[in-house]
C-alpha atoms as a PDB file:
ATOM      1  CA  UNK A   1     -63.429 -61.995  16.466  1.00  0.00           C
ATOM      2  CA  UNK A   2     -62.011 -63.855  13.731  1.00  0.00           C
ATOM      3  CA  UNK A   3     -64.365 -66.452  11.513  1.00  0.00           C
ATOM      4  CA  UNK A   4     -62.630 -68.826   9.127  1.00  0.00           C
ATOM      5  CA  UNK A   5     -64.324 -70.388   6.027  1.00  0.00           C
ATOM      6  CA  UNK A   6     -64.394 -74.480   6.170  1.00  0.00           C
ATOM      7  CA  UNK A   7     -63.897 -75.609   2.383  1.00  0.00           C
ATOM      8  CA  UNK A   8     -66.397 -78.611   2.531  1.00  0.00           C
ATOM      9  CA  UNK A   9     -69.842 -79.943   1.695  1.00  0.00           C
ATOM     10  CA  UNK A  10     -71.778 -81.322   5.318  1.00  0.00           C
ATOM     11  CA  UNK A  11     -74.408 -83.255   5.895  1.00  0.00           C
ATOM     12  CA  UNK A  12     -76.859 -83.253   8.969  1.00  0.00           C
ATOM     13  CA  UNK A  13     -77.604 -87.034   9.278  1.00  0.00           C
ATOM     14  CA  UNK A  14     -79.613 -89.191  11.794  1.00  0.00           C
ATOM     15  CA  UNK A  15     -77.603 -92.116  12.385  1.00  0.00           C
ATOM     16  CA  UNK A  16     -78.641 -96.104  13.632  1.00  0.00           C
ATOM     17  CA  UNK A  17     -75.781 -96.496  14.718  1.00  0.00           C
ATOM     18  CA  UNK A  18     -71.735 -95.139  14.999  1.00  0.00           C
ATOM     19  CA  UNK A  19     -70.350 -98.258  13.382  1.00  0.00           C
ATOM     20  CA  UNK A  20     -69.665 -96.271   9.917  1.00  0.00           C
ATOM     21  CA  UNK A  21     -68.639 -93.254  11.286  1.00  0.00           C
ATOM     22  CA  UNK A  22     -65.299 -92.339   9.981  1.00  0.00           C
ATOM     23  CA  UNK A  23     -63.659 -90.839  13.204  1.00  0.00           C
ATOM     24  CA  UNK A  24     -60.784 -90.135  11.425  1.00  0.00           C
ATOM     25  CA  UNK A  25     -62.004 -87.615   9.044  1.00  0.00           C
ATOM     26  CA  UNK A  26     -60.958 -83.625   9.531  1.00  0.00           C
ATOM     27  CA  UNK A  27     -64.568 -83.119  10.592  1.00  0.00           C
ATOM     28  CA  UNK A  28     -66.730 -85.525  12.455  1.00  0.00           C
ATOM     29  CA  UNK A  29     -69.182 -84.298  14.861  1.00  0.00           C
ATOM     30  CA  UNK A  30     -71.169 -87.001  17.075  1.00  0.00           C
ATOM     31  CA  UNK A  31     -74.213 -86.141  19.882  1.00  0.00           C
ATOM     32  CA  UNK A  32     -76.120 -89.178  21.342  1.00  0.00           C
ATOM     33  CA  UNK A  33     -79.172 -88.609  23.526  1.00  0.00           C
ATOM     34  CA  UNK A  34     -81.710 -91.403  24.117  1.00  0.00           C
ATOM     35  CA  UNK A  35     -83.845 -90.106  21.556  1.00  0.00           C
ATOM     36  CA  UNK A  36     -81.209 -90.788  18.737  1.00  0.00           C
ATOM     37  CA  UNK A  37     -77.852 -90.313  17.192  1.00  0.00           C
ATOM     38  CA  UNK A  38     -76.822 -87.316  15.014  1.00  0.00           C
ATOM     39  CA  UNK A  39     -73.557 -86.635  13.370  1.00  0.00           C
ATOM     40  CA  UNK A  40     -72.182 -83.728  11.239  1.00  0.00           C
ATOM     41  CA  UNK A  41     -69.583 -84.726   8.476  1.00  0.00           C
ATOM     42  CA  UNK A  42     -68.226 -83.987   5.140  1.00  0.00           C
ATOM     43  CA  UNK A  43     -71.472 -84.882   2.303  1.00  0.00           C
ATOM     44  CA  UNK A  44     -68.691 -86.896   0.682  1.00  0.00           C
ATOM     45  CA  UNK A  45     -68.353 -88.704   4.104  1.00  0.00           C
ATOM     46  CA  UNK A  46     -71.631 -89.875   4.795  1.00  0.00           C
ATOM     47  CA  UNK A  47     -71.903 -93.451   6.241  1.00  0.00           C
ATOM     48  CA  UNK A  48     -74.420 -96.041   4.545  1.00  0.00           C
ATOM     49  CA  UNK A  49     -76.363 -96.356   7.774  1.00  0.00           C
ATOM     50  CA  UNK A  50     -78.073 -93.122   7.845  1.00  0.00           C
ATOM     51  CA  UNK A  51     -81.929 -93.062   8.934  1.00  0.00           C
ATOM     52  CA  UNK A  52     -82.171 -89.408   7.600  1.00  0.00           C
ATOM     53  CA  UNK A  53     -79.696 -86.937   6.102  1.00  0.00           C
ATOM     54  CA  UNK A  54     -80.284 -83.066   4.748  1.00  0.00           C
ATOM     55  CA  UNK A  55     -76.891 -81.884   2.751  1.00  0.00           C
ATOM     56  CA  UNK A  56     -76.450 -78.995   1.160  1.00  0.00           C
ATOM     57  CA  UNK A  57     -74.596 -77.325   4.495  1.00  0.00           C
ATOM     58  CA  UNK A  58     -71.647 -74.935   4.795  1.00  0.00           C
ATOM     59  CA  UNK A  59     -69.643 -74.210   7.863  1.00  0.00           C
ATOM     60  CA  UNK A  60     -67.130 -71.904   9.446  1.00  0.00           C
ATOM     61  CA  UNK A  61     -65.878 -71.903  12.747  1.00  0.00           C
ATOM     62  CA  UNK A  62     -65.087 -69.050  15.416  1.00  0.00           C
ATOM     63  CA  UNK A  63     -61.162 -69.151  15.357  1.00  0.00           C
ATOM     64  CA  UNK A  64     -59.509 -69.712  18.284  1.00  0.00           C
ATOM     65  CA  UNK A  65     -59.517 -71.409  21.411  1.00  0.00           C
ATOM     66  CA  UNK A  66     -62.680 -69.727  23.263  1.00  0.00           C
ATOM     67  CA  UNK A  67     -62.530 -69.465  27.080  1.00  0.00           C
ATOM     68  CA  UNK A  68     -65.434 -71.107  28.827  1.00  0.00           C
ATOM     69  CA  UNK A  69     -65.931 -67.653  30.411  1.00  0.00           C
ATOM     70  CA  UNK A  70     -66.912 -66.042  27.090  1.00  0.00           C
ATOM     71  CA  UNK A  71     -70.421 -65.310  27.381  1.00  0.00           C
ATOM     72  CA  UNK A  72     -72.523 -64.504  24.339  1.00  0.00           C
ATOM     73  CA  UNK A  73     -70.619 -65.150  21.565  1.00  0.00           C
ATOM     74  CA  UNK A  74     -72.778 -68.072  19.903  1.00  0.00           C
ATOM     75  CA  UNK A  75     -75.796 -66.002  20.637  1.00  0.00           C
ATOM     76  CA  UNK A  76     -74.219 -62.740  18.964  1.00  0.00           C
ATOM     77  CA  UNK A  77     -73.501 -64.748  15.843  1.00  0.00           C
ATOM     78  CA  UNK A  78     -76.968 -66.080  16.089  1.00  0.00           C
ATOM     79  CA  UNK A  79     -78.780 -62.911  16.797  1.00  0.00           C
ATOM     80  CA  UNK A  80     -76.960 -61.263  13.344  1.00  0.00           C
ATOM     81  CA  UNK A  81     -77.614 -64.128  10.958  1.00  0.00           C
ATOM     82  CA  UNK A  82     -81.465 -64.769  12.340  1.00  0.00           C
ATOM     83  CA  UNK A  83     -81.803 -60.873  11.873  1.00  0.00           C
ATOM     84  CA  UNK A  84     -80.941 -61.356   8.101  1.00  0.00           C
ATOM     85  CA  UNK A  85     -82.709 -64.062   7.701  1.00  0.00           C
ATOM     86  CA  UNK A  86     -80.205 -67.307   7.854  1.00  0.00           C
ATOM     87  CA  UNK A  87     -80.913 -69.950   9.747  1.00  0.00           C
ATOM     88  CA  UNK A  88     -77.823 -71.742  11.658  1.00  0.00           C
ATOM     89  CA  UNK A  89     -77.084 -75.476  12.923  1.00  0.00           C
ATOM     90  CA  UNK A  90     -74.253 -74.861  15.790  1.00  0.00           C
ATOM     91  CA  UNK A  91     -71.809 -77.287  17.047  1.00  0.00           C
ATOM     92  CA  UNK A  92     -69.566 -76.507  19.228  1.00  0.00           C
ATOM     93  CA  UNK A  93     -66.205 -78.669  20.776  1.00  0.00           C
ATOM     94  CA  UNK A  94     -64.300 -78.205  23.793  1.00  0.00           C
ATOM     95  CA  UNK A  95     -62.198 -75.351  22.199  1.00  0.00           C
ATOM     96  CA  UNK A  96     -65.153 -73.093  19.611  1.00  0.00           C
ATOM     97  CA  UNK A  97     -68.060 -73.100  17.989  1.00  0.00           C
ATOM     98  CA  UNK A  98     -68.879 -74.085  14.480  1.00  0.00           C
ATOM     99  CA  UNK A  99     -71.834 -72.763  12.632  1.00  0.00           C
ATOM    100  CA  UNK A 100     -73.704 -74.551   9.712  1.00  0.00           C
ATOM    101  CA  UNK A 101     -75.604 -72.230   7.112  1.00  0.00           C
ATOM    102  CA  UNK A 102     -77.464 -73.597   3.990  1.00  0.00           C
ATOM    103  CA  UNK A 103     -75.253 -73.260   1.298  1.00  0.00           C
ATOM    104  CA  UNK A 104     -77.688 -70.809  -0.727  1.00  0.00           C
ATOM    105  CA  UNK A 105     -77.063 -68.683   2.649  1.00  0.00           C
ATOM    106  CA  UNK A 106     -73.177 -68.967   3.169  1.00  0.00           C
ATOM    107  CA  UNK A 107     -71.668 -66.053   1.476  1.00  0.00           C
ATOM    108  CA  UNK A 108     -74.495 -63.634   2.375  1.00  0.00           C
ATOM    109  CA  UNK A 109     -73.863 -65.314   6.094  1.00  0.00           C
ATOM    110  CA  UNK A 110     -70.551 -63.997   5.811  1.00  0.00           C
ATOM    111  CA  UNK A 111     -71.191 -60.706   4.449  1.00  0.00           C
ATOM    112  CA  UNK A 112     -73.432 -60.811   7.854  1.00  0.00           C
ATOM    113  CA  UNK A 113     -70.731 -60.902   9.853  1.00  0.00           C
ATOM    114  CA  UNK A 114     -67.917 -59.165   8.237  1.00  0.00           C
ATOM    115  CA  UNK A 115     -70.296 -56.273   8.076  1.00  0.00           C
ATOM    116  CA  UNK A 116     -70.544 -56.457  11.553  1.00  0.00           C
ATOM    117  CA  UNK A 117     -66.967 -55.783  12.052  1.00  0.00           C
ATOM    118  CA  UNK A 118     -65.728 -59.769  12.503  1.00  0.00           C
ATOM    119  CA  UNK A 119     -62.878 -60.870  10.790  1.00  0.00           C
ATOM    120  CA  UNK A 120     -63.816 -63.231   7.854  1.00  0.00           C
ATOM    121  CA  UNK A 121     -61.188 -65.077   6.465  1.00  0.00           C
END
């Protein structure tokens, strides 16, 4: 399994509203329920209509276009990093899964992993 480091800040924000968004950024991640409205961006990104916001986020995604029959693999990357100790936020799009770490956590996250016999690149 291949990992691949994301180069940017993020912010975890609760939104009012997806009027500010910026939809045409690299990295925009949206999910509405009827409780509220959270989105994922670049920390440089963030809109002015936040409610809440927590920065200080790093990210890498599981490279490659994952089958929907792949069971497991969110939970094995899980299961590693909450055995060391790192705490995740996980978003994941039609095609993979992305995985938020505190930035304090990142590089050890990916020590995690490599050590685990994924490809970190």
């Amino acid at each position: 399994m291949e990992i691949k480091r994301i180069a940017y800040d993020f912010s975890v924000c609760k939104i009012k509203d997806i009027a500010s968004v910026d939809f045409s950024d690299e990295f925009c991640f949206v999910g509405k329920t009827d409780e509220e409205i959270s989105l994922v961006c670049q920390t440089l990104k963030v809109p002015d209509n936040i409610i809440e916001r927590e920065d200080g986020w790093k990210a890498f995604r599981v490279q490659g276009v994952l089958d929907f029959s792949l069971i497991g693999i969110l939970s094995k990357i899980s299961t590693l990093l909450a055995e060391n100790e790192i705490g995740i936020f996980a978003v994941s799009t039609y095609n993979t899964d992305y995985i938020l770490t505190k930035a304090e956590k990142y590089e050890k996250a990916l020590k995690v992993l490599a050590k685990a016999g994924m490809q970190v690149c």
